[in-house]
C-alpha atoms as a PDB file:
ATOM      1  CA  UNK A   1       7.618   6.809   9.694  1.00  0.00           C
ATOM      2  CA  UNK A   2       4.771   7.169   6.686  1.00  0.00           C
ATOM      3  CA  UNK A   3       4.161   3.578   6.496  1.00  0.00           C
ATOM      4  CA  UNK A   4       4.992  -0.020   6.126  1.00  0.00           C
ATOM      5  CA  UNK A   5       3.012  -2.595   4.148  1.00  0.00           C
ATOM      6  CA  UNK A   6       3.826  -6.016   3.000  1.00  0.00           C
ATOM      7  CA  UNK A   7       1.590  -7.583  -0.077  1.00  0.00           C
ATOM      8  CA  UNK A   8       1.468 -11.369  -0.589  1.00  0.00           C
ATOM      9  CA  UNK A   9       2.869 -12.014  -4.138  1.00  0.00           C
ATOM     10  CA  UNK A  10       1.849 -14.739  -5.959  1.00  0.00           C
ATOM     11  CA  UNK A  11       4.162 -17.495  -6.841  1.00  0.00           C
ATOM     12  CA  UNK A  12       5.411 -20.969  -6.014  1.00  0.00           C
ATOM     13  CA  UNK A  13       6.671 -20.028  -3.390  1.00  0.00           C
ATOM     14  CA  UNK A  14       4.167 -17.812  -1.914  1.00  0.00           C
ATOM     15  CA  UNK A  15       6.861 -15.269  -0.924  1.00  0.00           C
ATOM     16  CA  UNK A  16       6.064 -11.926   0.138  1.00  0.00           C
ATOM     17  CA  UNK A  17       7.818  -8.294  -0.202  1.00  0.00           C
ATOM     18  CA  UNK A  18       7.978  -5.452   2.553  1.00  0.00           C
ATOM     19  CA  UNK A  19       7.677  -1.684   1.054  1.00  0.00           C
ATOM     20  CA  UNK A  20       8.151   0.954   2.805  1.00  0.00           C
ATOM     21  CA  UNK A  21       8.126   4.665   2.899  1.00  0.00           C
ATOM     22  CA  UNK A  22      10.280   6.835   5.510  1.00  0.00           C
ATOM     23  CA  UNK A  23      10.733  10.856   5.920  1.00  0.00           C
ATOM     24  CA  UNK A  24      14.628  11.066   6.207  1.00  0.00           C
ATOM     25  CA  UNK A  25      14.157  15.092   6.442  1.00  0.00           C
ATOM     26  CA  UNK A  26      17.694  15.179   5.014  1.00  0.00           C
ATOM     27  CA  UNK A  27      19.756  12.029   3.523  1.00  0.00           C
ATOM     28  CA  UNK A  28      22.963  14.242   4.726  1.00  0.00           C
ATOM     29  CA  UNK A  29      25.356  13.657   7.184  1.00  0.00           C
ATOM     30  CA  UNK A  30      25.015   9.947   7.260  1.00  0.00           C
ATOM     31  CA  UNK A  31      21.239  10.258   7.542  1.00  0.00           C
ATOM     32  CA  UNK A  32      20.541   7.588   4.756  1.00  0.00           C
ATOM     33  CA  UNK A  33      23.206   5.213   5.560  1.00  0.00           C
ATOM     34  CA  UNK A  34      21.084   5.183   9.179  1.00  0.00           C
ATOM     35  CA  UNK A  35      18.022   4.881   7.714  1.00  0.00           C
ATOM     36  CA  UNK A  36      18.879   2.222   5.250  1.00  0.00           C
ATOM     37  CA  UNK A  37      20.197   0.296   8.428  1.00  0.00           C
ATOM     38  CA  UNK A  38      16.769   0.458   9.796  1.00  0.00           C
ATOM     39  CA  UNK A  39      15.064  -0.795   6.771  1.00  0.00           C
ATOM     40  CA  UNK A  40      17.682  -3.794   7.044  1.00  0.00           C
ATOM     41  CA  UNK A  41      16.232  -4.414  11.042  1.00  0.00           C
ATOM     42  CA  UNK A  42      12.468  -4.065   9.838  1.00  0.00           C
ATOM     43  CA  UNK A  43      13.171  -6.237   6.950  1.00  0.00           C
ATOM     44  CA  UNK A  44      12.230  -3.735   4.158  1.00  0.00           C
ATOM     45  CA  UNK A  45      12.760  -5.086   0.192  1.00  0.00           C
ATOM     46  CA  UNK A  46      12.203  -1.656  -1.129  1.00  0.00           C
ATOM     47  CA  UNK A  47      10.936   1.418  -0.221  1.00  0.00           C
ATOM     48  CA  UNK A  48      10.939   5.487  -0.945  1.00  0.00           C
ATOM     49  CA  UNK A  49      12.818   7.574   1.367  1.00  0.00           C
ATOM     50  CA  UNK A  50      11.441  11.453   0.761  1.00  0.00           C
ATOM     51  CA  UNK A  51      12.675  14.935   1.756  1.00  0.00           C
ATOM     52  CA  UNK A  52      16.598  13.573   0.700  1.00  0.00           C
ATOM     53  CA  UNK A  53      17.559  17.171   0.219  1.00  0.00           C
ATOM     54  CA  UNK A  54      20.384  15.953  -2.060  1.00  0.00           C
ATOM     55  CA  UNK A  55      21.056  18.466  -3.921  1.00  0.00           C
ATOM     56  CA  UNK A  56      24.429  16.269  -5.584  1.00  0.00           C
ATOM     57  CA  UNK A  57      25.411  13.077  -6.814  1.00  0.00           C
ATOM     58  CA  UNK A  58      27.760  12.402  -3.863  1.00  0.00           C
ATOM     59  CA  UNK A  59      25.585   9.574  -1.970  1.00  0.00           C
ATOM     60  CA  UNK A  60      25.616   5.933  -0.605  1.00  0.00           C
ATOM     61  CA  UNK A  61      24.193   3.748  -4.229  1.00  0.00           C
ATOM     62  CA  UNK A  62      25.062   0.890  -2.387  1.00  0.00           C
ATOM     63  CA  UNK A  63      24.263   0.289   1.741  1.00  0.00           C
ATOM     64  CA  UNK A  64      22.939  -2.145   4.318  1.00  0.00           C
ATOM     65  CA  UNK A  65      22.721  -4.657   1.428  1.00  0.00           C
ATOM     66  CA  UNK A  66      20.771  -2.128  -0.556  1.00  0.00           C
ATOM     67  CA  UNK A  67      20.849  -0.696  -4.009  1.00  0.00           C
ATOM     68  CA  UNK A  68      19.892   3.056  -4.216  1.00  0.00           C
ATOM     69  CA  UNK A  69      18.447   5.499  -6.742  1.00  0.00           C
ATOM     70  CA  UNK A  70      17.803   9.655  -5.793  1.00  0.00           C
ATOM     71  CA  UNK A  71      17.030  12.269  -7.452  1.00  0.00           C
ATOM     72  CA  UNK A  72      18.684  15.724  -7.436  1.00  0.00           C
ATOM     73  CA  UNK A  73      16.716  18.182  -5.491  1.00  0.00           C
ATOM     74  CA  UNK A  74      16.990  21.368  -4.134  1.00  0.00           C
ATOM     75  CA  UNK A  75      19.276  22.206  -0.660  1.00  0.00           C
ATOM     76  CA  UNK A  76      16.683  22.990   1.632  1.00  0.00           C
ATOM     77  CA  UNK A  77      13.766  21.026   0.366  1.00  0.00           C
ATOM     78  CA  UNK A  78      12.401  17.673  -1.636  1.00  0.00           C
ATOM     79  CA  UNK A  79      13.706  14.673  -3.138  1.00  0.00           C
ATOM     80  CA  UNK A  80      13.071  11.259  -3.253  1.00  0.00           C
ATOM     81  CA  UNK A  81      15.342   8.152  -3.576  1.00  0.00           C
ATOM     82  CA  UNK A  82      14.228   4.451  -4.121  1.00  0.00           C
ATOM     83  CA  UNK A  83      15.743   1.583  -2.787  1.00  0.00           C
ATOM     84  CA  UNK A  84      15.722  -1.790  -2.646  1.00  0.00           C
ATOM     85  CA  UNK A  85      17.847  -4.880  -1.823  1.00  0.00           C
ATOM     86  CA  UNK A  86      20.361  -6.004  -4.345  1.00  0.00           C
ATOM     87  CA  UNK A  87      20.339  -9.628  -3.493  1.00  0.00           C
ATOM     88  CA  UNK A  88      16.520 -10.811  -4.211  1.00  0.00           C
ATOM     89  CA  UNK A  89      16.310 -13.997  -6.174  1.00  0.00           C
ATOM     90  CA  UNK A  90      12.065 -14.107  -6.466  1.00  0.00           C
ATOM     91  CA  UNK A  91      11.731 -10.377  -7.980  1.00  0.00           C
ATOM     92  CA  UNK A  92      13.945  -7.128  -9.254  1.00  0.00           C
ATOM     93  CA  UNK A  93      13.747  -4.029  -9.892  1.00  0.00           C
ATOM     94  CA  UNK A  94      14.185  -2.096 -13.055  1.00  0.00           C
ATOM     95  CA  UNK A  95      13.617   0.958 -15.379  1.00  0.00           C
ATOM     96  CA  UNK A  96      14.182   3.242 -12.867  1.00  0.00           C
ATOM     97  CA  UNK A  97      13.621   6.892 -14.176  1.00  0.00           C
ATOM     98  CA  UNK A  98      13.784  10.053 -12.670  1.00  0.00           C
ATOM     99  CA  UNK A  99      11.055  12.483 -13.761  1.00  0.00           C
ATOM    100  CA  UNK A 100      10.841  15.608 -11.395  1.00  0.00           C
ATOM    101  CA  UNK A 101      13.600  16.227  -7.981  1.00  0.00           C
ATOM    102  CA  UNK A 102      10.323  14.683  -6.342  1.00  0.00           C
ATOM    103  CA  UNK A 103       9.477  12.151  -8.620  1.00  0.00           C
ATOM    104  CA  UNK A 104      10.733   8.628  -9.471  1.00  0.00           C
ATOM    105  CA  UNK A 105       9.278   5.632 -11.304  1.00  0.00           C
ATOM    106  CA  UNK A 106      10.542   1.841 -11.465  1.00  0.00           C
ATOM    107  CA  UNK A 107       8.839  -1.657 -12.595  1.00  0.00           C
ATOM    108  CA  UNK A 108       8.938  -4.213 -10.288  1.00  0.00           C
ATOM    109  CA  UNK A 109       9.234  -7.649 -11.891  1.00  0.00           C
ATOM    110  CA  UNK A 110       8.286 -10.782  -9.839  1.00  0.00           C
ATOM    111  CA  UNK A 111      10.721 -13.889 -11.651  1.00  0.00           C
ATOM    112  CA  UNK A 112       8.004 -16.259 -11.007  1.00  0.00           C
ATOM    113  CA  UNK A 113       4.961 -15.656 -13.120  1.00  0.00           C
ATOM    114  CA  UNK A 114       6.438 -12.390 -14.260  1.00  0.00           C
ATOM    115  CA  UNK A 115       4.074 -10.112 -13.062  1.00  0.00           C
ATOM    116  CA  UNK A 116       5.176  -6.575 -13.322  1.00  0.00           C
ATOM    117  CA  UNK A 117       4.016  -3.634 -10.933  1.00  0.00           C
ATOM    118  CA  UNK A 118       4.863  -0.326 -11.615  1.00  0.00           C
ATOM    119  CA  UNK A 119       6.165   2.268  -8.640  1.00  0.00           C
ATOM    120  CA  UNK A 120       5.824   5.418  -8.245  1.00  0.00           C
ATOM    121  CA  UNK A 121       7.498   7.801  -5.775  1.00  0.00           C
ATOM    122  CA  UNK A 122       6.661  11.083  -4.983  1.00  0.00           C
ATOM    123  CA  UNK A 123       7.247  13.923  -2.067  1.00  0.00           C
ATOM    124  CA  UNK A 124       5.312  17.042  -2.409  1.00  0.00           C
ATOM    125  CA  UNK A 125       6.719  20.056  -0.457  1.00  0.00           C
ATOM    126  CA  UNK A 126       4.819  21.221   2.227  1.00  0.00           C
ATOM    127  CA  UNK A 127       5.216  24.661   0.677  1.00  0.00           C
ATOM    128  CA  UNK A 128       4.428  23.777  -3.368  1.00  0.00           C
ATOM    129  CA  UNK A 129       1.071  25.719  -4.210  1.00  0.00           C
ATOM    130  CA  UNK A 130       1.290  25.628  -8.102  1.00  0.00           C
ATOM    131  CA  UNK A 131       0.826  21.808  -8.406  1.00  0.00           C
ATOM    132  CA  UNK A 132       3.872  21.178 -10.035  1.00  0.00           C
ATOM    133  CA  UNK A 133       4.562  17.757  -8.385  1.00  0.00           C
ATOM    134  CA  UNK A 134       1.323  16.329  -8.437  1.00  0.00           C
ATOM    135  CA  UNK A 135       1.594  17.259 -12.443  1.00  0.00           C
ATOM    136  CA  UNK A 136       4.875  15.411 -12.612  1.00  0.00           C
ATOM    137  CA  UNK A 137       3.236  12.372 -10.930  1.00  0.00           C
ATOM    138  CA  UNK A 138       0.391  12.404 -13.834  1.00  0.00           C
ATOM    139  CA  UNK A 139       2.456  12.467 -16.196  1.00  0.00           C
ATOM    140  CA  UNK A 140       4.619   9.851 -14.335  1.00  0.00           C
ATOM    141  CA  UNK A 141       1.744   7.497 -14.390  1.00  0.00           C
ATOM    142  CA  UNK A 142       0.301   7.976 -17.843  1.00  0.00           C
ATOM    143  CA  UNK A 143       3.705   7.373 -19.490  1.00  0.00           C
ATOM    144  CA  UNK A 144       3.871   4.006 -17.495  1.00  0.00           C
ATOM    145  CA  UNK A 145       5.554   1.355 -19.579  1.00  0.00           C
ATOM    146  CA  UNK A 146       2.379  -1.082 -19.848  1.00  0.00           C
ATOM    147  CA  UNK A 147      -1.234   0.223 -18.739  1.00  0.00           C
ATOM    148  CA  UNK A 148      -2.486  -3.221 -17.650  1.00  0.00           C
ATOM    149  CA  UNK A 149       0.231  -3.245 -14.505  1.00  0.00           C
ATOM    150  CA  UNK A 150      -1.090  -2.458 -11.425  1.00  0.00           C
ATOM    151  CA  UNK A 151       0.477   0.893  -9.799  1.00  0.00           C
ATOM    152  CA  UNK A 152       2.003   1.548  -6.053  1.00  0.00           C
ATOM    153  CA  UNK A 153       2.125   5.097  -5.331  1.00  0.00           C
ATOM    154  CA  UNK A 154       4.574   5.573  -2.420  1.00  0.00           C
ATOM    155  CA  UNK A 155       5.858   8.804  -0.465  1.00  0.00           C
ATOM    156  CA  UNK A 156       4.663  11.899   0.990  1.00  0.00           C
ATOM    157  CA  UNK A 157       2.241  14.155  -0.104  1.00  0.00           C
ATOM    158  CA  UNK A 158       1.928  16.154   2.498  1.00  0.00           C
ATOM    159  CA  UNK A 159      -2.091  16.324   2.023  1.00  0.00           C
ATOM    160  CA  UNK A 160      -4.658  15.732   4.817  1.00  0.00           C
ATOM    161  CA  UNK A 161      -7.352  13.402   3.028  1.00  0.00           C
ATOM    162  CA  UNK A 162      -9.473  13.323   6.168  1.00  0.00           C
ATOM    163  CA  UNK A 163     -10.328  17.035   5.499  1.00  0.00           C
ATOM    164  CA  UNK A 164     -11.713  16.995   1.913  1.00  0.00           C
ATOM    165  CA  UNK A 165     -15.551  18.327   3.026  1.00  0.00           C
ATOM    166  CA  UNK A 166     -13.583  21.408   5.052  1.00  0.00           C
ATOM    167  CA  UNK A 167     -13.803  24.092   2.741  1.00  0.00           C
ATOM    168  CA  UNK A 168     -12.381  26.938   5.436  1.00  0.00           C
ATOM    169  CA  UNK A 169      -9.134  25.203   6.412  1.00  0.00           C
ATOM    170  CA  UNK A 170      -5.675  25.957   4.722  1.00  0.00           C
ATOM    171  CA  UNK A 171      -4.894  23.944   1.563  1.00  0.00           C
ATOM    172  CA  UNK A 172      -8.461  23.004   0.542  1.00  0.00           C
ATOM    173  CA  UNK A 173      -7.680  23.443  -3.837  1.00  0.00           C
ATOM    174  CA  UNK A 174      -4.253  21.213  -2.785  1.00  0.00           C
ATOM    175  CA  UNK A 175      -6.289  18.613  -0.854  1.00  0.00           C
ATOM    176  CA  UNK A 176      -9.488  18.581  -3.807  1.00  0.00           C
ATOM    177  CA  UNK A 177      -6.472  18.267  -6.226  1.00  0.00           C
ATOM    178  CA  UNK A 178      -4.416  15.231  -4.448  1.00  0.00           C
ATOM    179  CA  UNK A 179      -7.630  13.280  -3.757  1.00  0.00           C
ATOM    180  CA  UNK A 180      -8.470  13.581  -7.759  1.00  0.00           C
ATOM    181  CA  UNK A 181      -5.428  12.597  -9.167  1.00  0.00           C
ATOM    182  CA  UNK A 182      -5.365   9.532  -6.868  1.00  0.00           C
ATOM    183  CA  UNK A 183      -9.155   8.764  -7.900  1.00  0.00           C
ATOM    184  CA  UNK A 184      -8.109   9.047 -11.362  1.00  0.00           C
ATOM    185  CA  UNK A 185      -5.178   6.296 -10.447  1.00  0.00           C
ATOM    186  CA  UNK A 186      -7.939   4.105  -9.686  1.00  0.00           C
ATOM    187  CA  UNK A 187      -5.790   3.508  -6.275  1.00  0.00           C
ATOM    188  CA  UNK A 188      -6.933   1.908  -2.813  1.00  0.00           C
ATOM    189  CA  UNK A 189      -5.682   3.944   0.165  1.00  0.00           C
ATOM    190  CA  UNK A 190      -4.394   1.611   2.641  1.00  0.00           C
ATOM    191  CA  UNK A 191      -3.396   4.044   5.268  1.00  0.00           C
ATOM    192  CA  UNK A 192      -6.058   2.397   7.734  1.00  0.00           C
ATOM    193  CA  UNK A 193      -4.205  -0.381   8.315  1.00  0.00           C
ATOM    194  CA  UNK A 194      -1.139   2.284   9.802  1.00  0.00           C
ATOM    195  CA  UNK A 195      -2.603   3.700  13.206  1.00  0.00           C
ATOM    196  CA  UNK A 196      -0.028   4.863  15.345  1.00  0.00           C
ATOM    197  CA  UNK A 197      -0.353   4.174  18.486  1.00  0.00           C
ATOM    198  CA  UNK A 198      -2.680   5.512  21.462  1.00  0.00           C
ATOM    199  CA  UNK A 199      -0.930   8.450  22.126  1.00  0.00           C
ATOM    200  CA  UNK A 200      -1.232   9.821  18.452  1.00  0.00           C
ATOM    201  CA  UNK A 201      -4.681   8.088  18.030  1.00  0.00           C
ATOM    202  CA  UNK A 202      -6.588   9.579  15.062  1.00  0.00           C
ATOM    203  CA  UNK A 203      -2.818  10.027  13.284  1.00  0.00           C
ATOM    204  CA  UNK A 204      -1.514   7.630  10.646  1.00  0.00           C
ATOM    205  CA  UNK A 205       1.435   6.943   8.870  1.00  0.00           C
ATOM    206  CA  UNK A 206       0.611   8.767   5.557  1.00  0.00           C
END
């Protein structure tokens, strides 16, 4: 699991919304019908699923009482699909645009108040060294609809931020380069509040 957080939004109502992201490691062979049953057990609104490996249009859109969005992606690697319940009365979803096999972008509308967030969802391969992805999510962000709406960055990017003073280890440019562009986002990690627990202590879901 990479993570589960649930922000207060603010409304009459004083409702909140569960996002999620999961690591399917392949949407096939009824992998994302299973994992969209889970989200419907945790309670998940929306979420990213990465590493769909769908490299076809053949998929569940609609499962579990949720509405889903992927991108094409290679066979053996990436991809990233969105998805979110279809039923929601206090917020929707909308715009969705794929910009990259690992990259997807929506605006989240709240009804009351009409606050707008914008999402972004993003896997980087474990193997990508030319920084493809993490140019797709730049250019993700800066074409954002509206400027002034806050931005969620969800997904995988396969970077370990703990190690950005380790200049010997493996993927040093890579981790320099994620913790940059997500400086740049002006973004707050929250992937202190995910521990795992004792037996992975020091591990989180990010």
């Amino acid at each position: 699991m990479s993570g589960v957080m649930a922000e207060s939004i603010p409304g009459d109502d004083h409702s909140s919304l569960t996002i999620a992201t999961l690591n399917i490691i392949n949407a096939g062979r009824s992998r994302l019908n299973a994992a969209l049953r889970c989200m419907r057990e945790m309670n998940v609104d929306l979420g990213i699923l990465t590493e769909t490996k769908l490299y076809h249009t053949k998929y569940s859109k609609a499962c579990e009482g949720y509405v889903v969005k992927a991108t094409v992606s290679e066979r053996m690697k990436g991809g990233v699909a969105l998805f979110y319940r279809r039923d929601s009365k206090d917020w929707s979803l909308e715009s969705t645009k794929h910009f990259d096999p690992n990259v997807i972008r929506a605006t989240l509308v709240v009804v009351s108040g009409q606050k707008h967030w914008t999402i972004i969802g993003a896997c980087v391969p474990p193997s990508e060294c030319d920084g493809k992805t993490l140019d797709w999510i730049t250019q993700t962000w800066v074409s954002r609809p509206n400027h002034c709406w806050p931005t969620i960055l969800l997904g995988d990017l396969n970077v370990d931020l703990d190690r950005l003073g380790d200049d010997t280890g493996d993927g040093m440019d890579r981790r320099v380069q994620t913790a940059a562009l997500v400086d740049s986002f002006g973004l707050s990690n929250l992937r202190n509040h995910f521990r795992q627990h004792q037996r992975h202590l020091g591990r989180f879901w990010t």
